[in-house]
Protein backbone atom coordinates (compact mmCIF):
# COMPACT_ATOMS: atom_id res chain seq x y z
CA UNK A 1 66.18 27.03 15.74
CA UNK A 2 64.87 25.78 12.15
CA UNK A 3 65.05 21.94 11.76
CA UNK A 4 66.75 20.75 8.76
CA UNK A 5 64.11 18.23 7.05
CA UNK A 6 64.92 14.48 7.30
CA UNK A 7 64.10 13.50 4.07
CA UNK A 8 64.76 13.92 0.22
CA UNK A 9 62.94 15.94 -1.20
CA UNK A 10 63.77 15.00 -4.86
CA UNK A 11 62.89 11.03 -3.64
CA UNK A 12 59.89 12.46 -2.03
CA UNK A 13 58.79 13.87 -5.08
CA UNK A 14 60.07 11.02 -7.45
CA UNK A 15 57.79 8.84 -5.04
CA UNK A 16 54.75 11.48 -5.01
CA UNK A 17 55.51 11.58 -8.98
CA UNK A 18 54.98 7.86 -9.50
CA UNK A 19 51.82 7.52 -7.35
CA UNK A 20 49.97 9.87 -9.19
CA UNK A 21 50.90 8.75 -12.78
CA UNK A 22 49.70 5.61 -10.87
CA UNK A 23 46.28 6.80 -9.68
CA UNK A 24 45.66 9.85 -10.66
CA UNK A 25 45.36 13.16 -9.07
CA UNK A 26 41.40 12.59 -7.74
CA UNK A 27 42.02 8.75 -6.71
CA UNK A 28 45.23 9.49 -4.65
CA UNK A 29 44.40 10.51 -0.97
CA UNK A 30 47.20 12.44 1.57
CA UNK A 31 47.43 9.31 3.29
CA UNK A 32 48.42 7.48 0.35
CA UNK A 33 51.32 10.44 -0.61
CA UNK A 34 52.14 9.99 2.99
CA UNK A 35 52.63 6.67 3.02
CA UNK A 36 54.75 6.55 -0.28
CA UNK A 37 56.52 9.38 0.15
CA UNK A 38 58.04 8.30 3.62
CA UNK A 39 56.94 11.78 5.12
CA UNK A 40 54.02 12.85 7.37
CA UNK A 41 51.60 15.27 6.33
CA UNK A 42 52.92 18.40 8.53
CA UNK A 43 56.21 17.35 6.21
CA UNK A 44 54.37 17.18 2.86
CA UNK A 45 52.72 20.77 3.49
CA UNK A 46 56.37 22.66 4.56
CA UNK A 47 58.09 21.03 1.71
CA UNK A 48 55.21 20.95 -1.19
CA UNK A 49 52.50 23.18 -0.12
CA UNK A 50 48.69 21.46 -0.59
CA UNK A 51 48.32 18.25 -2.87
CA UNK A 52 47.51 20.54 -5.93
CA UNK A 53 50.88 21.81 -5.50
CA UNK A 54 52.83 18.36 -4.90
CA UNK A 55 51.04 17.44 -7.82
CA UNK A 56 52.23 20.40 -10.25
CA UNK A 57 55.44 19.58 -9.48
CA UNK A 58 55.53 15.91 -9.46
CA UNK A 59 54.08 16.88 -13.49
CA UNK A 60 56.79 19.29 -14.01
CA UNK A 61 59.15 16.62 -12.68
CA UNK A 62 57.78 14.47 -15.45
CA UNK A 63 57.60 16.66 -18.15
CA UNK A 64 61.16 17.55 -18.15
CA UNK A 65 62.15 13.83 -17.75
CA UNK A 66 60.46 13.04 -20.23
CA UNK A 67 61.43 16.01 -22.49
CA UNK A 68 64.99 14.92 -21.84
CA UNK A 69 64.67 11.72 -22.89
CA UNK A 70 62.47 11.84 -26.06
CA UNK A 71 65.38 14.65 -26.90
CA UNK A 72 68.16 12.05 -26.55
CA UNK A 73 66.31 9.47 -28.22
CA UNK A 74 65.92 11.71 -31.34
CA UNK A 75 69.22 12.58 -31.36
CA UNK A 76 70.65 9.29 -30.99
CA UNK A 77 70.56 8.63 -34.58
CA UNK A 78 72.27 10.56 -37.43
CA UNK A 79 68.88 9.28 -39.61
CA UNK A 80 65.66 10.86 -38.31
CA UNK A 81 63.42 8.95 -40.38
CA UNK A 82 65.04 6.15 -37.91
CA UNK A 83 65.12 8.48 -34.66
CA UNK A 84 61.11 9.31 -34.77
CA UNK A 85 60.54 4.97 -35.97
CA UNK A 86 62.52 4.43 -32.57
CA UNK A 87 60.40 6.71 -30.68
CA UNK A 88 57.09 5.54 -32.06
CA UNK A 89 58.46 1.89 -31.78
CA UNK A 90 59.37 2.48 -28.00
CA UNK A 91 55.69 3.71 -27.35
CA UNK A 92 53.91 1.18 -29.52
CA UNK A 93 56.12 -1.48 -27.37
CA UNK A 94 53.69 -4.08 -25.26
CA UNK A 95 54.48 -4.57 -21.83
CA UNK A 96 56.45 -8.00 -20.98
CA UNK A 97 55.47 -8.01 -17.07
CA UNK A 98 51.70 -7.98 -17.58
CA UNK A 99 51.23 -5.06 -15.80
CA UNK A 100 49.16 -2.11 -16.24
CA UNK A 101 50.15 0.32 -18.95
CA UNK A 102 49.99 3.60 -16.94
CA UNK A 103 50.54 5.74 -20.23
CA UNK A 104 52.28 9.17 -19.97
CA UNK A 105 51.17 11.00 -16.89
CA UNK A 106 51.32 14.17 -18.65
CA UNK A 107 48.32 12.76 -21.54
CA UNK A 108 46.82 11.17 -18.00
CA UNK A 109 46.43 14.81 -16.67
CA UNK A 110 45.70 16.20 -20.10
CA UNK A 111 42.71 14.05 -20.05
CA UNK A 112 41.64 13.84 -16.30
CA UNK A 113 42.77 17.60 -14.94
CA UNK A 114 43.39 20.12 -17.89
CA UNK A 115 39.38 19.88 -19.31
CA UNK A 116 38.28 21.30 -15.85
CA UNK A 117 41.40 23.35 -14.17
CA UNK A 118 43.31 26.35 -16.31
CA UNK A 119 46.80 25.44 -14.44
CA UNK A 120 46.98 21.92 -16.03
CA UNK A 121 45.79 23.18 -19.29
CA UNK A 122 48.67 25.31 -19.74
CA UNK A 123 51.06 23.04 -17.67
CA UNK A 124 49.95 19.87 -20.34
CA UNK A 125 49.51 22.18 -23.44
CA UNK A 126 53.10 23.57 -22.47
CA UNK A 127 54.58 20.01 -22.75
CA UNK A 128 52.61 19.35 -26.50
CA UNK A 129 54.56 22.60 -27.50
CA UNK A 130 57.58 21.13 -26.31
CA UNK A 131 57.28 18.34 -28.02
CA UNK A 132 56.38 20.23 -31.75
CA UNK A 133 59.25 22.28 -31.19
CA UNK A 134 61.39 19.41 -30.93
CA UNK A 135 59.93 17.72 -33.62
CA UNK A 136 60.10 20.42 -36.15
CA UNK A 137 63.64 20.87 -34.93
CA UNK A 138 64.93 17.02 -35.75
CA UNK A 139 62.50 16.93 -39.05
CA UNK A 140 64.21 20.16 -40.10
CA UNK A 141 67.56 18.28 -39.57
CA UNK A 142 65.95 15.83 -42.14
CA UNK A 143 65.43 18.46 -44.58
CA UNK A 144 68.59 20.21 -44.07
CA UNK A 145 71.12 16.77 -44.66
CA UNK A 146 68.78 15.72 -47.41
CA UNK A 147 67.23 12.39 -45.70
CA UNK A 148 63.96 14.37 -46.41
CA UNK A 149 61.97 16.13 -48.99
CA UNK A 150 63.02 19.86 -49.45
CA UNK A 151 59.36 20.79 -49.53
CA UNK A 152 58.38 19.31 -46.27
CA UNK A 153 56.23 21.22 -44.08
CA UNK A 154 58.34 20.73 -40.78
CA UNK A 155 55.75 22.47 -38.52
CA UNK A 156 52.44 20.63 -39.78
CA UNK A 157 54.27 17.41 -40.05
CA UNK A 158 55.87 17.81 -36.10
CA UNK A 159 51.93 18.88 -35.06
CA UNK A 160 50.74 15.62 -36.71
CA UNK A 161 53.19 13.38 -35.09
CA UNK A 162 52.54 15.01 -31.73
CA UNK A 163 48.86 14.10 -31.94
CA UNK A 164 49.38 10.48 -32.94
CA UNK A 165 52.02 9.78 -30.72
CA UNK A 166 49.35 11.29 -27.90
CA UNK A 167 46.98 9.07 -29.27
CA UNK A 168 49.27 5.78 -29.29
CA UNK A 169 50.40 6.82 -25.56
CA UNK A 170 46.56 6.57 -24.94
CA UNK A 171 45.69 3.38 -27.40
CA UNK A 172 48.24 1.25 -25.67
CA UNK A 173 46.46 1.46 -22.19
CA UNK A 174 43.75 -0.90 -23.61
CA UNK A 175 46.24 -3.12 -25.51
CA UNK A 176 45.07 -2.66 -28.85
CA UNK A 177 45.64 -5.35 -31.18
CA UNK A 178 49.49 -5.43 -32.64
CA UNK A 179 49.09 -5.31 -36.46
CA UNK A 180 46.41 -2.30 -35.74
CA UNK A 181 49.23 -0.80 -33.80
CA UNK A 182 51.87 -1.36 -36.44
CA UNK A 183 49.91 -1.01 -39.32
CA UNK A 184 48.95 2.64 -38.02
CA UNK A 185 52.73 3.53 -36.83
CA UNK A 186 54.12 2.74 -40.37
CA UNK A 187 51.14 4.76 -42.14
CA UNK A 188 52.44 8.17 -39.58
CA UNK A 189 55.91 7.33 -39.90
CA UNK A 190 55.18 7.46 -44.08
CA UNK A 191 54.65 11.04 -43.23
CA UNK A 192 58.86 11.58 -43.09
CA UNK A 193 58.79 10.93 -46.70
């Protein structure tokens, strides 16, 4: 007789997501998953496979969270010019609790995992292409009602955006001085002329 498993997988994973973005893939032990994720290991290995694997899809997980919700934030205003200042605004934010900025997990694996394993190359790169898509999409949207220049190279201009907003999601783990922060967000929003 098979036993039905006695625990959520989807809060399993949720809780094995938030570890890593946490710690990282090399810092966080099986006894730390374990431990978070309510489970014991025999359970972690039926449901997820190896730690490799509970990892890959704690990052898919992520990614198409976070997919979803850069998606609704751009569409949540008719002005894109607003929509992307939103975005960049929400990143830029500091932190009110003190705590430590834990970035996006997908630029955390980008940085610690995709340099030295194929998988996470594609997995991260994946996600960056995502993100251009969705970019050129919602700039295009600019162009098309007029809120932007005619002439606006929507692909270049999403690829540029990508790559700052990476590099803001990494800047604000140090807490970078705010009128360096702002100063630099209004000079790549200026790009949505």
């Amino acid at each position: 007789m098979v036993r039905l498993r006695e625990f959520d997988e989807n809060e399993a994973l949720d809780a094995a997501m938030r570890l890593f973005w946490e710690k990282g893939y090399e810092a966080t032990s099986l006894t730390d998953l374990t431990t978070r994720m309510g489970i014991q290991k025999p359970s972690l290995y039926s449901a997820f496979g190896d730690k490799k694997r509970l990892f890959e899809a704690a990052l898919r997980r992520y990614t198409q969270h976070h997919a979803a919700r850069v998606r609704a934030l751009l569409q949540s205003r008719d002005s894109v010019k607003q929509a992307f200042r939103l975005l960049f605004e929400s990143v830029a934010a500091p932190r009110d609790d003190g705590g430590t900025e834990r970035g996006c997990f997908c630029i955390n694996t980008m940085v610690e995992l995709a340099p030295h394993d194929p998988a996470f190359e594609v997995l991260t790169r994946e996600h960056q292409m995502y993100l251009t898509a969705l970019f050129r999409e919602t700039i295009e949207r600019g162009v098309r009602s007029g809120e932007l220049r005619s002439d606006t190279d929507a692909q270049s201009v999403a690829e540029t955006l990508v790559v700052s907003l990476i590099g803001l999601t990494v800047l604000m783990k140090s807490r970078p001085d705010r009128t360096f922060v702002d100063r630099s967000v209004r000079v790549v929003l200026g790009l949505l002329a």
